[in-house]
Structures are given as structure tokens and as C-alpha cells.
Protein backbone atom coordinates (compact mmCIF):
# COMPACT_ATOMS: atom_id res chain seq x y z
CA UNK A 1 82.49 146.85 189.95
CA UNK A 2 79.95 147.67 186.97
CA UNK A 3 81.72 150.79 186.38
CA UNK A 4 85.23 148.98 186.03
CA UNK A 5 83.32 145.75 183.50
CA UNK A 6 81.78 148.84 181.11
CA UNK A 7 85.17 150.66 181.74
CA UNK A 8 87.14 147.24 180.46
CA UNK A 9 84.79 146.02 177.82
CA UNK A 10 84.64 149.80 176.26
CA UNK A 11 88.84 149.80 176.43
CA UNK A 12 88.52 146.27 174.94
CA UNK A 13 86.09 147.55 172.03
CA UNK A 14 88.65 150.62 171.23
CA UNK A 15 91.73 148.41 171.17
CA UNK A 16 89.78 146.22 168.51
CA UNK A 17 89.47 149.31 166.50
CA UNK A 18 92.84 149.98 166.58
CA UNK A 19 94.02 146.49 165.88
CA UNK A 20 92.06 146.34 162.83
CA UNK A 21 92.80 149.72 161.40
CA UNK A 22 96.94 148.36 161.77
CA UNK A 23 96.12 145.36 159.89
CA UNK A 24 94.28 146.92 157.17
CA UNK A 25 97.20 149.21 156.88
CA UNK A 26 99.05 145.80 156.34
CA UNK A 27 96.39 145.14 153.62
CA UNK A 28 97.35 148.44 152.10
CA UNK A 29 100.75 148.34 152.16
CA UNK A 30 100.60 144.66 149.74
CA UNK A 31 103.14 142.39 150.00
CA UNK A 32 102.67 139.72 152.44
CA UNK A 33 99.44 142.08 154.06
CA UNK A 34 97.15 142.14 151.65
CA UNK A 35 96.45 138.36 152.46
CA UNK A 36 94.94 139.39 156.01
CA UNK A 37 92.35 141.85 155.27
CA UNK A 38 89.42 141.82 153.55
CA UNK A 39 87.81 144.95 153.29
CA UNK A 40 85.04 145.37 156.33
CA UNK A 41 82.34 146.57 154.67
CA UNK A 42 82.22 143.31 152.22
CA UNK A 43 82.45 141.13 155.07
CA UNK A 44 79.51 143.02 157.17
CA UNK A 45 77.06 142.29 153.85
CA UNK A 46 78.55 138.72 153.41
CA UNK A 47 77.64 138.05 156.95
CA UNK A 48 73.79 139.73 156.68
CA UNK A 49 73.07 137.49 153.87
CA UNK A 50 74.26 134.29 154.64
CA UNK A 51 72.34 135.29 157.93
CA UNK A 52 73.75 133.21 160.75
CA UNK A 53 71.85 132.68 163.60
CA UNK A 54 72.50 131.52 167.59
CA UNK A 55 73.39 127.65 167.55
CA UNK A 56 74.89 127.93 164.73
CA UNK A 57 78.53 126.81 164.05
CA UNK A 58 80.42 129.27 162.11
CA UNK A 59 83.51 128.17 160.12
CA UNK A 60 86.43 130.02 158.53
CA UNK A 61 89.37 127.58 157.31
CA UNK A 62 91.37 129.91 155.49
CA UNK A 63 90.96 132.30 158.93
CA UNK A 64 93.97 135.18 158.38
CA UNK A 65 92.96 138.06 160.48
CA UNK A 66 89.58 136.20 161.65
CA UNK A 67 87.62 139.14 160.08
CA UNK A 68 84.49 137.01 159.05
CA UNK A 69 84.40 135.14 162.66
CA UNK A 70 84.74 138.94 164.57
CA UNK A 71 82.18 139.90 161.76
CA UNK A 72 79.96 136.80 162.96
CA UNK A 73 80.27 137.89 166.49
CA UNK A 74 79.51 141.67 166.12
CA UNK A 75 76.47 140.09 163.78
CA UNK A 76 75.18 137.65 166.39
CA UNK A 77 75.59 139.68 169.69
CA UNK A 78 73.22 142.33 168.74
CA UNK A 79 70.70 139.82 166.85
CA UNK A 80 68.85 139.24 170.10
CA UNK A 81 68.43 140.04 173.73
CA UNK A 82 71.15 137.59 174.76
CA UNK A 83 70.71 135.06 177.68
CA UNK A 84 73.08 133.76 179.73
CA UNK A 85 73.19 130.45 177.81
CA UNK A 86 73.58 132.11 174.25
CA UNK A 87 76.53 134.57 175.59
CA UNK A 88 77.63 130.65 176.74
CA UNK A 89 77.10 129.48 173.09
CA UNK A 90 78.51 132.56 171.51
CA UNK A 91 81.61 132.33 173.77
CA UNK A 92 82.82 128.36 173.52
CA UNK A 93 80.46 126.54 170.69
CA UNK A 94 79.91 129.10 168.13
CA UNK A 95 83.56 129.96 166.23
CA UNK A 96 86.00 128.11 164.18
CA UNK A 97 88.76 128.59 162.13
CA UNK A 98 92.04 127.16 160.74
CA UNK A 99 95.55 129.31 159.58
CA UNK A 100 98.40 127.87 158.05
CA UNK A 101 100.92 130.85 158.09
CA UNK A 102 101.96 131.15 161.99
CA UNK A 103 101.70 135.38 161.82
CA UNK A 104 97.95 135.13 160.50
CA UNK A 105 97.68 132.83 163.66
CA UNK A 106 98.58 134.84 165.73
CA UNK A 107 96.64 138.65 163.91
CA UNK A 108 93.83 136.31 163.79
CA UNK A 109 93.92 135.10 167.33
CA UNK A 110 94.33 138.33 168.62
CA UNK A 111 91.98 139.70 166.82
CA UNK A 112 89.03 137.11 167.88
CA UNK A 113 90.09 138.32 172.05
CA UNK A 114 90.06 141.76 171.43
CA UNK A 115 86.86 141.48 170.11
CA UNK A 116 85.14 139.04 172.99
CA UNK A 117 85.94 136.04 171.98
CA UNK A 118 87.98 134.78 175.11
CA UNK A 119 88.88 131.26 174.09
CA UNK A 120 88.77 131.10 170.46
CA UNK A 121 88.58 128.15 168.65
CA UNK A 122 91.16 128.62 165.98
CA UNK A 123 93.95 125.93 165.22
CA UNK A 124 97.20 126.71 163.43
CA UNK A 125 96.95 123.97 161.14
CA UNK A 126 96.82 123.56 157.00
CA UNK A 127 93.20 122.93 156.09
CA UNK A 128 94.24 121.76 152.40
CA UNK A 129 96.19 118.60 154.51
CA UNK A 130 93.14 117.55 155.87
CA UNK A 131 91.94 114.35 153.32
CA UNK A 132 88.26 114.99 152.42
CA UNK A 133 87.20 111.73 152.68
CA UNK A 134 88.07 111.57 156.60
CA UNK A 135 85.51 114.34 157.16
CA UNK A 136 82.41 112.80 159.20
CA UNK A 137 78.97 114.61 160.06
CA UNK A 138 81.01 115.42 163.55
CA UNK A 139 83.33 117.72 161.59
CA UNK A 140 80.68 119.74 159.16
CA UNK A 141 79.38 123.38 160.29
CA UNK A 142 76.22 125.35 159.87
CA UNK A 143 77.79 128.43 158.18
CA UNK A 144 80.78 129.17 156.11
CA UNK A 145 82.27 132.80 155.47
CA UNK A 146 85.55 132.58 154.01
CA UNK A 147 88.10 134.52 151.40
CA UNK A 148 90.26 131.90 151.01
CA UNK A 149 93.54 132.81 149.08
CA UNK A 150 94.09 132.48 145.80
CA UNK A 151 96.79 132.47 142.73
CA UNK A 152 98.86 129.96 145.25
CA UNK A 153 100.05 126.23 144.13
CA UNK A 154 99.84 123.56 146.19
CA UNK A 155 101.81 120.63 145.70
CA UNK A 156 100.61 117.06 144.06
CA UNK A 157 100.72 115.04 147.86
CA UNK A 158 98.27 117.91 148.65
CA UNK A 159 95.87 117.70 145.48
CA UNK A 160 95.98 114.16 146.60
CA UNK A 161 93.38 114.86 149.37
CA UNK A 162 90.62 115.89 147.15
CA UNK A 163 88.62 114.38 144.13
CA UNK A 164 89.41 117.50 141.90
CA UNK A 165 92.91 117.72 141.22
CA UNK A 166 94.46 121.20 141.37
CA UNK A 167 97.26 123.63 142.10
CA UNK A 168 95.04 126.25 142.54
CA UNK A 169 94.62 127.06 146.58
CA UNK A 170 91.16 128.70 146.13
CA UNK A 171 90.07 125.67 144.25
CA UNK A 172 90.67 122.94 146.59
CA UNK A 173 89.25 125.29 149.79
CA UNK A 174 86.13 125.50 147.38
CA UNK A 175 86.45 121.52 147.60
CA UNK A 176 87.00 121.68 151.56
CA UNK A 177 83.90 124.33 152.19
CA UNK A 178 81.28 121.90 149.96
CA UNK A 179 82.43 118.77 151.69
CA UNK A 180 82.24 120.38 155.64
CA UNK A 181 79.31 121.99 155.08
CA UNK A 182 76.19 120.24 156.80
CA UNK A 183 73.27 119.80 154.81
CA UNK A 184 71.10 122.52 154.55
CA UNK A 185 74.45 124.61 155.82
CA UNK A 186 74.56 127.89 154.08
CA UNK A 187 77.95 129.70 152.80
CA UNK A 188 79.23 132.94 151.57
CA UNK A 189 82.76 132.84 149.61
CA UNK A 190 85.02 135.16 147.48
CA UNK A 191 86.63 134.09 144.96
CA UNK A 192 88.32 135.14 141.36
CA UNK A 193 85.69 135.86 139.17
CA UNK A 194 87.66 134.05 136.56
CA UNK A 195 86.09 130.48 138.39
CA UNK A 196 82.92 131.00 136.80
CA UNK A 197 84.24 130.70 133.23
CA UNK A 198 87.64 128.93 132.87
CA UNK A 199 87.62 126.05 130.83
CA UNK A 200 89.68 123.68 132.32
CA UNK A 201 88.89 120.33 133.43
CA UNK A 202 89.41 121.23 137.31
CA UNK A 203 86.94 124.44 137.01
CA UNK A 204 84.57 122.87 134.87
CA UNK A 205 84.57 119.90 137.33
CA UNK A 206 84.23 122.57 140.18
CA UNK A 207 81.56 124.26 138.84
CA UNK A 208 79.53 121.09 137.86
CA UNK A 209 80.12 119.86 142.02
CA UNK A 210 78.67 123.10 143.02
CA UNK A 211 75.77 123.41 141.04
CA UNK A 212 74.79 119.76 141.77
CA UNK A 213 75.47 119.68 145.38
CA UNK A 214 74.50 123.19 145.81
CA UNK A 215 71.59 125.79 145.83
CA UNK A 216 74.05 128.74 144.28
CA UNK A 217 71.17 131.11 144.92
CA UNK A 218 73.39 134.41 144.50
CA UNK A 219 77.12 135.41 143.25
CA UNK A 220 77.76 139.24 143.87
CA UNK A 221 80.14 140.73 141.27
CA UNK A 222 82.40 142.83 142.37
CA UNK A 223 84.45 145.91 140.99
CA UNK A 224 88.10 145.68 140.29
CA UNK A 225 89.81 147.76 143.10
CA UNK A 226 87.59 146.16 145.78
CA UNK A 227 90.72 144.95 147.19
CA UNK A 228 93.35 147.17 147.76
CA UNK A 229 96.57 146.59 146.30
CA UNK A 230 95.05 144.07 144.31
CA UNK A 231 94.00 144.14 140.50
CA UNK A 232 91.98 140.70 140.56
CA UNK A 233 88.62 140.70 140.17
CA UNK A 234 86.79 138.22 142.17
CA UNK A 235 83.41 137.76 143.25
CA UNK A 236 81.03 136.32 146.15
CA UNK A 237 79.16 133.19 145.94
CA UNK A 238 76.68 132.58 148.40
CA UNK A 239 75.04 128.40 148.54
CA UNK A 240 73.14 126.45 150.16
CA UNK A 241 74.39 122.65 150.34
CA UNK A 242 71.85 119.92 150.13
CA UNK A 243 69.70 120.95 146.61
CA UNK A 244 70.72 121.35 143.33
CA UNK A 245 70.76 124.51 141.76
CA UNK A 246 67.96 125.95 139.49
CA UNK A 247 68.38 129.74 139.35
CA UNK A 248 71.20 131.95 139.81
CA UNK A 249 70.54 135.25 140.82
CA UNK A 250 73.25 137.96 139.75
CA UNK A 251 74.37 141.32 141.12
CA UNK A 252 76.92 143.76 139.49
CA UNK A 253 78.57 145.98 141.40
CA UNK A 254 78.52 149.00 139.07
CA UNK A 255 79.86 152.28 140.94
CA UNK A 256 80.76 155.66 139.86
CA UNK A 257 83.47 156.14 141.01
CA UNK A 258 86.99 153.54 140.93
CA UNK A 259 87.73 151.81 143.99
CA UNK A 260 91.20 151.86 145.51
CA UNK A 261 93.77 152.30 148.68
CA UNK A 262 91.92 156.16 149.38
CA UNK A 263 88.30 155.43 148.17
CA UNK A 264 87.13 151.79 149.22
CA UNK A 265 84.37 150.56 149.17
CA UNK A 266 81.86 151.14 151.90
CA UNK A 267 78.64 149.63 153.35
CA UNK A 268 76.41 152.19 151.37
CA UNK A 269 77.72 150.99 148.13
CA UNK A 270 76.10 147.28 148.47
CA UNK A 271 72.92 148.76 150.32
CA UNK A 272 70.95 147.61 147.24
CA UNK A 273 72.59 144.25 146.51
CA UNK A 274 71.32 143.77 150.17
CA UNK A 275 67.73 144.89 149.53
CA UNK A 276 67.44 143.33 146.23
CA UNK A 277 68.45 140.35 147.17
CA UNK A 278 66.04 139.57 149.82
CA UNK A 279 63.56 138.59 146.81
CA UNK A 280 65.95 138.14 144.12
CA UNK A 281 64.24 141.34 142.26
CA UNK A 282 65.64 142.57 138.53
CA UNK A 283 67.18 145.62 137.76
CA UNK A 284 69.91 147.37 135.75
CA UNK A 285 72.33 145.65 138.17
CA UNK A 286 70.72 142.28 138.58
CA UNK A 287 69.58 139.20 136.54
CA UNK A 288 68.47 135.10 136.88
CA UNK A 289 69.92 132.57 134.81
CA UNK A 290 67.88 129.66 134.69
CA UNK A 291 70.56 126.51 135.00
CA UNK A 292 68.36 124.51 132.43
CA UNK A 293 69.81 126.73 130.05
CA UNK A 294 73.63 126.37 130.89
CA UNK A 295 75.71 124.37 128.97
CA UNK A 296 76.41 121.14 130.12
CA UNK A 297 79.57 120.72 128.58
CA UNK A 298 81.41 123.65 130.38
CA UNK A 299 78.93 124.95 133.26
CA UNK A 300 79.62 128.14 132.22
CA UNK A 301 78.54 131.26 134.48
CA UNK A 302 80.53 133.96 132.78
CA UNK A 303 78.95 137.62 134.37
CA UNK A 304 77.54 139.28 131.53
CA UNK A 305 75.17 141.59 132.50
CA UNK A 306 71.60 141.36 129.81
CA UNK A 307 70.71 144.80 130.90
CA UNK A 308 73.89 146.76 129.57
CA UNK A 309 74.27 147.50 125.89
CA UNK A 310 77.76 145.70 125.09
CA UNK A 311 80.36 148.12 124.40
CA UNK A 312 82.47 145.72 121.99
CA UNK A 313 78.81 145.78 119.68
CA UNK A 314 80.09 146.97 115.97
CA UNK A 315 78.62 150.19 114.26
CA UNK A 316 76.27 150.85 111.73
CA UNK A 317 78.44 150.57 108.30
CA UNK A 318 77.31 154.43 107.47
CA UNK A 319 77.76 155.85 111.25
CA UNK A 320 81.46 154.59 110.34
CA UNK A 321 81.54 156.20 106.68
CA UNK A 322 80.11 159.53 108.36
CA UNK A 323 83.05 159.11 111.38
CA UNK A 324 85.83 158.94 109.04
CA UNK A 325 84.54 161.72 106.70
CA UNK A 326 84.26 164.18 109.55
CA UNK A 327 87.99 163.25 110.53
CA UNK A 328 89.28 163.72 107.46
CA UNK A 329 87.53 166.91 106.95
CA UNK A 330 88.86 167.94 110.76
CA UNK A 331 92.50 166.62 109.22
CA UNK A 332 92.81 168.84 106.36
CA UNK A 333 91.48 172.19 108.21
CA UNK A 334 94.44 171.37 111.01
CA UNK A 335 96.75 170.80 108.20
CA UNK A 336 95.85 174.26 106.05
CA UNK A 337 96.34 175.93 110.03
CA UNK A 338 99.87 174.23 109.97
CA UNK A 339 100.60 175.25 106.48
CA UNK A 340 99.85 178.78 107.21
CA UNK A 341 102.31 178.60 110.14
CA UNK A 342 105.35 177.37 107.89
């Protein structure tokens, strides 16, 4: 009987494998994929720093594929020797999402079996209907890991449901995670990287929400090419609701190589955004920005790194005089070559 369990559960753990290599193929292929995968590596180091723990509810309401929640799972399962009661917990009180589109449904579904969950708690339903003020303490989660998507529009009835009024999808979900979030509830969400400089009235508005309602302790910055099939840039912010913010620690993803559909990004790659920011250390990648010194007219947390000499930074005056003497010079030698040709 042991024999056939280990020979099921190791048949179960291969078939997850293989379920999420064919929907990051989706991701790779773009179109209507690229919405279900996010790569796994990001999600693994999004999960180890927001750091859930057992008895914690875990929340995902832009769910897709449910790659955060299997994430969770893997995470939690091996955090402990498990008893009887926490494979209980792990197993019916533990997961949560919501999916809008009825195929991510049913990927992310899937997905959440194959890796364990048998039951899980994910309802095919649009999160951005949900009105924010009808959300009660009963409703709010411990932990939120989401990519929720963005570039969409939603109509004005939806906007309607939430204080900041906006087209933009990834906007209002921002709205949704900061309002079901219990206090003291921690967080870990992508988003375009574009969010933490626009200058409209919904992102300054946005910004100003989080960073009063919010400890935004961290944002990772991410490459472009981080998402396959995908030019945007985006980045993570990881919060804590319940305090204001008063430093920001940053992290810029600098590689060596460009990211794309046959060299993503792996786990070793954010090995020292993990280490660093354990104690929110300084380095060529990282920074603070004290909030008392953002403006408070636009909240603005543009990523500009202090450590890297800007490349836009004009000349010396005579470094440009010496440049365009030693083209000229390099002009009339190819020209007295061409002459001799003729």
C-alpha cells in the first residue's frame, strides 16, 4: 500500500512537471499564453521573501495558471516537519485565488491538483467586480503573491468599485490587494515599472495610497526580457500593510547577458537580491530612498540607480573637439585611399 501512495504521489509530481513545462510553452508562444505564466524562477524568490508561513492564508486574485499558490505550496510543505493538522491546514484553509477568463480556470485548477492541492479553493469569478467597500476583516488574507495583468481597460461600471478611478487592470488589482490585505499582511506584486513614475492623477493617487497605507520595504527591478514574448518592463513590489512607509530599499537586476524565449532567467540570477535583501545592504545593484525626501506632489519612485555613472551625462567640451578632429583626420586618409582607387 506504501509502495502504491510513493508510486502515485511520485507519478503525480512528474505530471506537474509536465503540465507546467506545456503552459510555459503557451507563455512562449505569446498571444493569448503569455498571460498564464510567469517565469518560475521569479515566483520561487517572490515567495522566499514575502516568506509565508503555516496558518497563513495565501491569496492570488488575478490566479491564471495558479503558479504563485503551487509556488506557496512547494514553499510551505518543506518549511517544516509537517503534522497531521498542518498537511490539514495546507490542504483546505491555506489557498485562494480568483480567474476571470474560464481557460485560466481551468490551467489554474489543474495545475493546483497536480501539484497536491486536492480541493482547491479557486473561484471563476472577476475580482475587479467585487466593490471594495463590501470587503470585511472576514474577507482579508495574510499573504498576497500576484502578477496581475496589465495594459487591459476595464470599463467605467467597473472603475466604479474602487476610490481610484482607472482603466488600467493592474491599477485597480493594486487597489483590490491593499484593501484585502489584513493588517500586518505582507505582499509581493509585479507590476510595469512605468507605476512608479507616471504622472497621472490615478498613479500619483496610487502611489500616495501605498506609501501611506503601506511599509513598501523593497521593489526588485527587473530586466527587460524577463518575460518572454514580452518587451515591458515591470518590476516587484513587496509591502507590508498597516505602517507607513519610510525607506525604500532598491534592487536592479543588472545581468550580462539579455534575457529572452532561449536564455531566461533563472534562480541563480536573483541569488543576491535574496541575500541582500535580508538586511537591506548597499551595493552596485542596490540603494534606500528615504520617503522624507520624495516629492509630495507626484510620489515619484522612478529607478535610477545612484551607483551607475549615467550614460546620457554630456562630455567634456575638449574630449568633443579632440573626437571630431580624430574623425576628420580618419575621413580624409579614407578619402585619399578612395581617390587612389578612381
Amino acid at each position: 500500500m506504501k509502495e502504491l501512495l510513493t508510486n502515485n504521489t511520485n507519478g503525480k509530481h512528474e505530471m506537474s512537471h509536465l503540465y507546467e513545462d506545456k503552459i510555459k510553452n503557451m507563455g512562449n508562444a505569446g498571444r493569448n499564453g503569455g498571460e498564464y505564466y510567469t517565469p518560475r524562477p521569479l515566483i520561487k524568490t517572490i515567495v522566499k521573501v514575502v516568506a509565508p508561513t503555516i496558518g497563513n492564508k495565501v491569496y492570488d486574485g488575478a490566479v491564471a495558471s495558479a503558479g504563485f499558490l503551487a509556488e506557496a505550496f512547494e514553499y510551505l510543505k518543506t518549511s517544516k516537519n509537517l503534522t497531521t493538522k498542518d498537511a490539514e491546514t495546507l490542504q483546505e484553509k491555506t489557498f485562494y485565488g480568483k480567474e476571470k477568463k474560464s481557460l485560466a480556470y481551468i490551467i489554474g485548477t489543474m495545475n493546483m491538483i497536480l501539484h497536491g492541492i486536492e480541493a482547491p479553493n479557486i473561484v471563476h469569478t472577476n475580482t475587479l467586480a467585487e466593490n471594495l467597500a463590501d470587503i470585511q476583516e472576514k474577507d482579508r488574507y495574510d499573504i498576497i503573491l500576484a502578477n496581475p495583468p496589465f495594459g487591459g481597460k476595464e470599463r467605467a461600471e467597473v472603475q466604479q468599485n474602487f476610490p481610484i478611478k482607472t482603466g488600467e487592470t493592474a491599477f485597480l488589482f493594486l487597489q483590490h490587494f491593499i484593501k484585502i490585505l489584513k493588517a500586518r499582511g505582507r505582499a509581493g506584486v509585479v507590476i510595469k515599472n512605468t507605476f512608479l513614475s507616471n504622472t497621472d492623477n490615478a498613479s500619483v493617487s496610487l502611489r500616495k495610497l501605498l506609501l501611506e497605507s503601506c511599509n513598501l520595504h523593497t521593489v526588485l527591478d527587473l530586466p527587460g526580457g524577463t518575460f518572454a514574448g514580452a518587451g515591458v518592463k515591470t518590476v516587484v513590489l513587496f509591502f507590508e500593510k498597516g505602517a507607513p512607509t519610510r525607506n525604500v530599499w532598491f534592487y536592479q537586476l543588472n545581468l550580462e547577458r539579455n534575457l529572452g524565449k532561449t536564455n531566461p532567467l533563472n534562480e541563480n540570477d536573483l541569488a543576491e537580491f535574496v541575500e541582500l535583501q535580508k538586511t537591506k545592504a548597499d551595493s552596485e545593484n542596490s540603494w534606500s530612498v528615504n520617503v522624507s525626501d520624495v516629492d509630495k506632489t507626484t510620489f515619484g519612485l522612478s529607478v535610477k540607480n545612484p551607483h551607475k555613472k549615467d550614460e546620457t551625462a554630456l562630455r567634456d567640451p575638449q574630449e568633443v573637439l579632440d573626437e571630431m578632429q580624430r574623425l576628420d583626420l580618419e575621413s580624409s586618409e579614407i578619402l585619399k585611399v578612395i581617390g587612389g582607387l578612381l
